[in-house]
Protein backbone atom coordinates (compact mmCIF):
# COMPACT_ATOMS: atom_id res chain seq x y z
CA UNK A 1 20.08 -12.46 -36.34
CA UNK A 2 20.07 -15.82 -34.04
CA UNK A 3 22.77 -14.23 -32.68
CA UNK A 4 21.83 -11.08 -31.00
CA UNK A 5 18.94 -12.38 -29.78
CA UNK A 6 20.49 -14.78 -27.64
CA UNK A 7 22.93 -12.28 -26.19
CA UNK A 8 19.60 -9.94 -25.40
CA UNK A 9 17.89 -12.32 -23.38
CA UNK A 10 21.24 -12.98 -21.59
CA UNK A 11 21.65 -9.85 -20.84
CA UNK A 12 17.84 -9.50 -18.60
CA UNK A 13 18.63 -11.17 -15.07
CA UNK A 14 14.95 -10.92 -14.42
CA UNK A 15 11.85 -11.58 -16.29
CA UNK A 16 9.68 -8.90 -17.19
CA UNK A 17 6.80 -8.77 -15.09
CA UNK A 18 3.10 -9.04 -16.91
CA UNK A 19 0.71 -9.69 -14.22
CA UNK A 20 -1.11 -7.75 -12.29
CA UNK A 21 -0.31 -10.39 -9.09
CA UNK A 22 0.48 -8.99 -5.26
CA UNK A 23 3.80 -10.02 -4.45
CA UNK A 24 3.79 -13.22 -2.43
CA UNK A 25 3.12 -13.89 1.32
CA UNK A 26 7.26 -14.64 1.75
CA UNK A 27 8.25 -10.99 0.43
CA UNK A 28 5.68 -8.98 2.39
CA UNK A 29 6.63 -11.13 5.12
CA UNK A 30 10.48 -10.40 4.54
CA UNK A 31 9.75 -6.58 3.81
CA UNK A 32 7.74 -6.28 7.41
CA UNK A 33 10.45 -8.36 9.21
CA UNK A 34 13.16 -5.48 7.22
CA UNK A 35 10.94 -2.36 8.00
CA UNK A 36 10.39 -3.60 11.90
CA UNK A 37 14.70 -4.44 12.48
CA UNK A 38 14.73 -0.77 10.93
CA UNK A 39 12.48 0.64 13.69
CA UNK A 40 13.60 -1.19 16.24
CA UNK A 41 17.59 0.14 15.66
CA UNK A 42 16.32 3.51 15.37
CA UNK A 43 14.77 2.94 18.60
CA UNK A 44 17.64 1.56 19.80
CA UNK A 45 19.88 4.46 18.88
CA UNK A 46 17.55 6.82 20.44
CA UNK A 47 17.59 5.02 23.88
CA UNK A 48 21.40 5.27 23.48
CA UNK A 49 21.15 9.11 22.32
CA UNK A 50 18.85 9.91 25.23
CA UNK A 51 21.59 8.83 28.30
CA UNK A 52 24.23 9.78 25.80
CA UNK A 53 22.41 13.52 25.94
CA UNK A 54 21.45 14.16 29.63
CA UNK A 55 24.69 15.33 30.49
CA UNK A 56 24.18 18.30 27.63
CA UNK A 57 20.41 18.60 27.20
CA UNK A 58 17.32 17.42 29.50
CA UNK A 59 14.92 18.73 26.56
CA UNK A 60 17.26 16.72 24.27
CA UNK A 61 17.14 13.65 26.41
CA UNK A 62 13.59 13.73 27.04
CA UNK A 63 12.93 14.21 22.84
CA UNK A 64 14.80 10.78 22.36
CA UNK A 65 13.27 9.07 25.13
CA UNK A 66 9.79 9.60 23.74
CA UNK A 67 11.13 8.49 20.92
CA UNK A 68 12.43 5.84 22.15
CA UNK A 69 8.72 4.62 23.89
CA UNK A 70 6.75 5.56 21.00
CA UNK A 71 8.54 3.37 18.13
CA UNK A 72 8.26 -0.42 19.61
CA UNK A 73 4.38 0.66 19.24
CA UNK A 74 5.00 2.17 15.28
CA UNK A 75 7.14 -0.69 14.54
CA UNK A 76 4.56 -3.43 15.76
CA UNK A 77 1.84 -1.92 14.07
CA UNK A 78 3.88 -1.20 10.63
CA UNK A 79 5.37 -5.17 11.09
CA UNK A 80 1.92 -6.16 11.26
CA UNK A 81 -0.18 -4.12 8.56
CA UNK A 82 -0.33 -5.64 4.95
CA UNK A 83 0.64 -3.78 1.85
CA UNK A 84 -2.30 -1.72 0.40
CA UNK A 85 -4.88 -3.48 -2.07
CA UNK A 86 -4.49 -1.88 -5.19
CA UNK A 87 -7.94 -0.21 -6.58
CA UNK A 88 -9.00 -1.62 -9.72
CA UNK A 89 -11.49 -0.27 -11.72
CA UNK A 90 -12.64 -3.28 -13.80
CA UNK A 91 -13.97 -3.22 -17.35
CA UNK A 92 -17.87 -3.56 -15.86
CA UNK A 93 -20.86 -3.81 -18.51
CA UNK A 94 -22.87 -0.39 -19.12
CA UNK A 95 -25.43 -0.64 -20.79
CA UNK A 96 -26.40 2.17 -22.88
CA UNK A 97 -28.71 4.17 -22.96
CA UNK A 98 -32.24 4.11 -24.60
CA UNK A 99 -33.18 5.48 -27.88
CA UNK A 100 -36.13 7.15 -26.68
CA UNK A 101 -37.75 7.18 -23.27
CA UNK A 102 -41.23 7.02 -22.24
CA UNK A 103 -43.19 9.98 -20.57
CA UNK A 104 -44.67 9.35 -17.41
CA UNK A 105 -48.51 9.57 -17.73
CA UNK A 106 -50.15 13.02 -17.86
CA UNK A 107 -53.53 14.07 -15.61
CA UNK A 108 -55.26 14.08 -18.61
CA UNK A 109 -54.36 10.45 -19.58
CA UNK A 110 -57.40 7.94 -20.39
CA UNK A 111 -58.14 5.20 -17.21
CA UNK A 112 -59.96 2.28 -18.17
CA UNK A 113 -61.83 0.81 -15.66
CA UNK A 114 -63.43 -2.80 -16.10
């Protein structure tokens, strides 16, 4: 029995995750500076595909040079924006409610004046 549970926690390379944690500040860092290199060699092939493409297409040429000037903007803003916060909905108290309520006072009720 020792045995085979050994060889089963061998076999896991990673733990099993049991928190409800963000990943750290060095991963999103290192997934912006992935997603941004990404952009950037799209834009980079675009650039090339636009003066590759003006000898067949201007319309072509013209679609990868917007490209091309629109994704240094994308790319700085995706490099720069944080993941999501995830939305919680926390166990919050409720109380609840009352056995009986009481009725608001009737025109007819008794006023004692002193």
């Amino acid at each position: 029995m020792a045995s085979s549970q050994s060889t089963s926690r061998h076999q896991r390379s990673e733990p099993v995750l049991i928190t409800e944690a963000e990943p750290s500040v060095s991963d999103q860092h290192d997934a912006r500076v992935r997603r941004y290199l990404i952009t950037m060699g799209i834009r980079c092939l675009s650039v090339i595909a636009a003066a590759v493409s003006y000898q067949y297409s201007l319309w072509l040429m013209i679609g990868f040079a917007v490209l091309g000037t629109i994704l240094p903007w994308i790319a700085v803003v995706m490099a720069n924006d944080r993941p999501p916060k995830k939305k919680l909905d926390p166990n919050r108290y409720r109380p609840s409610p009352p056995d009986r309520i009481l009725e608001s006072g009737s025109s007819k009720a008794r006023v004692i004046d002193v």
